[in-house]
Structures are given as C-alpha cells and as structure tokens.
C-alpha atoms as a PDB file:
ATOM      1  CA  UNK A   1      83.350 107.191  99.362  1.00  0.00           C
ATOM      2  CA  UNK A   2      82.623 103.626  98.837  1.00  0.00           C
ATOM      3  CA  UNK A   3      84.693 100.677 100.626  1.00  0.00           C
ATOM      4  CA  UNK A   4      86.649  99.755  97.292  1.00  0.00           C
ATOM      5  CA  UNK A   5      87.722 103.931  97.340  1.00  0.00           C
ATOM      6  CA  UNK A   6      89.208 103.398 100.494  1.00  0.00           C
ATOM      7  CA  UNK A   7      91.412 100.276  99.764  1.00  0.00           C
ATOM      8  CA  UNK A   8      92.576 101.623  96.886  1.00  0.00           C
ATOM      9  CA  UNK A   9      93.524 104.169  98.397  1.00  0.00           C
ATOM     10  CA  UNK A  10      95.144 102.773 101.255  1.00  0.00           C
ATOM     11  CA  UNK A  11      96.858 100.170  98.340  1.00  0.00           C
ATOM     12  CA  UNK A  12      98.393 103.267  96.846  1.00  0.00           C
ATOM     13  CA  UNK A  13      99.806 104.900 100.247  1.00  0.00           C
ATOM     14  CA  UNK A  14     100.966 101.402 100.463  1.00  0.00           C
ATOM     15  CA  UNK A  15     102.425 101.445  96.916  1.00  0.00           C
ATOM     16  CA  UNK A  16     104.300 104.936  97.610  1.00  0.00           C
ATOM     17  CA  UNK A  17     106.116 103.630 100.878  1.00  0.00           C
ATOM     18  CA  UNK A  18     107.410 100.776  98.872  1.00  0.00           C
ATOM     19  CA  UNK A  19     108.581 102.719  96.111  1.00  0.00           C
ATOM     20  CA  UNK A  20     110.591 104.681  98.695  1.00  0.00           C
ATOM     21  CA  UNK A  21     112.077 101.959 100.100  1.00  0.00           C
ATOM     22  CA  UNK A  22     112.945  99.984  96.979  1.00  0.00           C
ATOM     23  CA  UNK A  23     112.827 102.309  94.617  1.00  0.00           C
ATOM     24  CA  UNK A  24     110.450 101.287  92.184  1.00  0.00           C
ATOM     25  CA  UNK A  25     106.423 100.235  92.506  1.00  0.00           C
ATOM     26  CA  UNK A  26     105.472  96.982  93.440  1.00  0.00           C
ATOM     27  CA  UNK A  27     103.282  94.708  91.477  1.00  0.00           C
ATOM     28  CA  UNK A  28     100.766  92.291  93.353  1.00  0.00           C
ATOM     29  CA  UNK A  29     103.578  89.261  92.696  1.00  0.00           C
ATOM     30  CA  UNK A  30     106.824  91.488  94.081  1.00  0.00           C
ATOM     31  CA  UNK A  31     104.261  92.234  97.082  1.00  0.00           C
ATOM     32  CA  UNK A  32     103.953  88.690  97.579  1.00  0.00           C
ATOM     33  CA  UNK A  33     107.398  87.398  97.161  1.00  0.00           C
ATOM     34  CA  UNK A  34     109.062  89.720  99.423  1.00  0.00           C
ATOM     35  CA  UNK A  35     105.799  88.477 102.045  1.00  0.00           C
ATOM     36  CA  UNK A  36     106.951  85.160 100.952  1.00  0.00           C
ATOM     37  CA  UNK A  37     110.843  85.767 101.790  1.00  0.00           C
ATOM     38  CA  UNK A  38     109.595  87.894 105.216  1.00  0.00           C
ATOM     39  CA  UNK A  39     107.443  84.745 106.595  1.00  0.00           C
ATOM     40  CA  UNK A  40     110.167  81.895 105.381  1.00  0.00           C
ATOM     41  CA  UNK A  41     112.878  83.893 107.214  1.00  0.00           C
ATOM     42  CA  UNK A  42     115.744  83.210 105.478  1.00  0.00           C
ATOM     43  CA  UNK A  43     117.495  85.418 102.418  1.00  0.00           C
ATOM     44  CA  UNK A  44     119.387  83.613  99.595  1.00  0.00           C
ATOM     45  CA  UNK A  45     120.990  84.871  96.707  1.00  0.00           C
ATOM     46  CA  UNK A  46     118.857  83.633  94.580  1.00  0.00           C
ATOM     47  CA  UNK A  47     115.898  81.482  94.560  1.00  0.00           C
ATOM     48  CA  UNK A  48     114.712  79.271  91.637  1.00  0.00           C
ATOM     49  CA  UNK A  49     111.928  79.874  89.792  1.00  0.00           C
ATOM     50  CA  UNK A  50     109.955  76.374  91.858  1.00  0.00           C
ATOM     51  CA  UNK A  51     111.400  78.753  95.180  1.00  0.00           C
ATOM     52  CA  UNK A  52     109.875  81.398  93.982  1.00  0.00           C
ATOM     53  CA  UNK A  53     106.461  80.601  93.127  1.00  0.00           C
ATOM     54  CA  UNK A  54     106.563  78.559  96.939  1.00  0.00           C
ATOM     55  CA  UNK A  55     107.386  81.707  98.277  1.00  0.00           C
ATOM     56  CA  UNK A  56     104.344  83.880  96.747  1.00  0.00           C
ATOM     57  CA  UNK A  57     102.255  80.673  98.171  1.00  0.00           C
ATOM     58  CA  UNK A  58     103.775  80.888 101.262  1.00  0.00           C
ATOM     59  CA  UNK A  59     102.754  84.530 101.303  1.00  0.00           C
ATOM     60  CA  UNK A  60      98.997  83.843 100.246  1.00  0.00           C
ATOM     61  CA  UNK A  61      98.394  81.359 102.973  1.00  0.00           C
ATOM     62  CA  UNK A  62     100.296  83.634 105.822  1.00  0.00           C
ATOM     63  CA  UNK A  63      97.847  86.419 104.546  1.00  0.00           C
ATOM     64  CA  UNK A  64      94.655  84.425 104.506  1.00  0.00           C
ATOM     65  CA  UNK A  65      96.013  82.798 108.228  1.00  0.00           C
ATOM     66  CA  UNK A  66      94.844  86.321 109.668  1.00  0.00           C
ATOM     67  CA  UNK A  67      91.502  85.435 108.889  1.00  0.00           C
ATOM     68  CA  UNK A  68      91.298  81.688 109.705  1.00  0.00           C
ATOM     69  CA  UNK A  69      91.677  80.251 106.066  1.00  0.00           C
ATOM     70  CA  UNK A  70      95.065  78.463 106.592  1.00  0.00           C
ATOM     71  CA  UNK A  71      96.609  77.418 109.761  1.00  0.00           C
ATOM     72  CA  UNK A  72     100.568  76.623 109.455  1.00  0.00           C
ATOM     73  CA  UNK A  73     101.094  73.165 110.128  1.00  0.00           C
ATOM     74  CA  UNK A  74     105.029  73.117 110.228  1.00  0.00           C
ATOM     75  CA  UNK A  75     108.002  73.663 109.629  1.00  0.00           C
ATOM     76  CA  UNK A  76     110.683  70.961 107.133  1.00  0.00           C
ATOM     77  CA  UNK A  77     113.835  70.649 107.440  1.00  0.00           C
ATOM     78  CA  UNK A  78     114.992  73.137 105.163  1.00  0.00           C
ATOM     79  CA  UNK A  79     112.823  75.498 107.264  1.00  0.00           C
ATOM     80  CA  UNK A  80     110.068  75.610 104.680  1.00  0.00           C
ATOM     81  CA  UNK A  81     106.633  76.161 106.228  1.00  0.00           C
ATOM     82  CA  UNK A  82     103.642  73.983 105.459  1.00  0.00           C
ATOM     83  CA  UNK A  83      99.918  75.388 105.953  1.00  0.00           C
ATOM     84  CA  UNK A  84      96.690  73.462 106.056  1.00  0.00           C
ATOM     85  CA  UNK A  85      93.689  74.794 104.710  1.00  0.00           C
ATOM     86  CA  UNK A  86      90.858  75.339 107.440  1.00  0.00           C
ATOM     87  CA  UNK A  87      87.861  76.278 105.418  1.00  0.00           C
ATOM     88  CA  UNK A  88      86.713  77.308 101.623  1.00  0.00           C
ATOM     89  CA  UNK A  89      87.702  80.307 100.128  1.00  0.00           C
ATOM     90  CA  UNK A  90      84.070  82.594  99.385  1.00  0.00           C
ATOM     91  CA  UNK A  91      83.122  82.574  95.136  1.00  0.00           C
ATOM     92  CA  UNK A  92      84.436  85.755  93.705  1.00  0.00           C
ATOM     93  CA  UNK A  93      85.528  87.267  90.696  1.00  0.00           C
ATOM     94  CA  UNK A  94      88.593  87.897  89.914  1.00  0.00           C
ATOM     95  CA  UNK A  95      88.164  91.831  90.744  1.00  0.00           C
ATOM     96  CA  UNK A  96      86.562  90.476  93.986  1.00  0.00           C
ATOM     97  CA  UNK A  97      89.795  88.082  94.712  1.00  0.00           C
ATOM     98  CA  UNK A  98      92.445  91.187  93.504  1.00  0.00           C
ATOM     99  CA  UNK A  99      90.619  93.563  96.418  1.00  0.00           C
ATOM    100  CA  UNK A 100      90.028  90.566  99.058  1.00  0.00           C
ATOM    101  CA  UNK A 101      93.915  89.894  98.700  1.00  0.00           C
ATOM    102  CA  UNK A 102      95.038  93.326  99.154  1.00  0.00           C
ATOM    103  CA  UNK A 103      92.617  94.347 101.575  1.00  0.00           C
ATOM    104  CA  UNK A 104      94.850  90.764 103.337  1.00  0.00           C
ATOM    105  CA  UNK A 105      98.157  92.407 102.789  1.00  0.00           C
ATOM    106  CA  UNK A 106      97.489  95.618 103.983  1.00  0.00           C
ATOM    107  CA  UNK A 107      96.542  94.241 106.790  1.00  0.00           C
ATOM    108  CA  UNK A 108      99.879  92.562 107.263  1.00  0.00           C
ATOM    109  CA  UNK A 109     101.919  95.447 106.633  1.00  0.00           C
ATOM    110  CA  UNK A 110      99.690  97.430 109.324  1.00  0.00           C
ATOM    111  CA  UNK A 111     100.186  94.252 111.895  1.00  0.00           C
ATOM    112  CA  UNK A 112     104.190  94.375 110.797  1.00  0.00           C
ATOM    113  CA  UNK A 113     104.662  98.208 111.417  1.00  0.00           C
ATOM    114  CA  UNK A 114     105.502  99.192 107.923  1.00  0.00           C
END
C-alpha cells in the first residue's frame, strides 16, 4: 500500500463521517468553507459570494499554519483574520497540490477531534 492509498483512504473515512453529519458528501470547497466558518468563529445567515471565497482562504492558510506556511497576523475589526505568508509553497502538480491539501485537512480534523 503506497502513501497516496492511505490518504485516500483516510479522505474517504473522512468523507463518510461528514456525510453522516450533514447528510450529503463533501466536495474539497464545502470542506473548506465550513474550515473557513470553524476558524473565523462566527455563523451568519448568509455570506456573500466575496465572504465566501475569504472564508475557503481563510481555511487554506489555517491548514498550511500547521506546517509553518502562514502565520496569522491578526485579527480586524469585523473579526476577520489576516495571515502572513512565512515561506514558498513546494512546485507541484495539481494532483500533487489536491493530496498535499487533504493530507492538511485531515490533519485538522484529527487535531479538532472529529
């Protein structure tokens, strides 16, 4: 079993709790938005479609924080956080960058108890 085996298959027994809880499977974007709403800390009703894309970049740099890519900076006064990059992401492909970002969010869902 190679390394890509195993994070797919830990993706899918990730995939299968969320569909149990919400009731339909996540895609990589739903993953990241509800990251996104989990790290900003706040729930609205709804969130414009600007909000929204914030959010899934909010979630990117909270992921890549766990391994020293982004630092966040602060807070605004809305409660937004800011991050600041800390070093270059590696070259890879996009099937490389797919698997580095899950392998990222699995990790945060293991670190969050879920």
């Amino acid at each position: 079993m190679s390394i890509n085996d195993d994070l797919q298959l830990r993706w899918w027994k990730l995939e299968e709790k969320m569909m149990h809880r919400f009731g339909k499977k996540p895609d990589m974007e739903a993953v990241l938005f509800l990251i996104g709403i989990q790290e900003f800390g706040q729930t609205r009703e709804k969130f414009t479609k600007e909000q929204k894309q914030d959010l899934m970049h909010i979630a990117v740099c909270s992921l890549l924080s766990q391994s020293g890519y982004y630092e966040l900076e602060q807070k605004d006064e809305e409660g937004w956080p800011h991050f600041r990059q800390l070093k270059a992401m590696p070259e890879m492909n996009s099937i490389e960058q797919e698997n580095f970002l899950k392998d990222h969010i699995l990790l945060y869902f293991e670190n969050h108890n879920f």
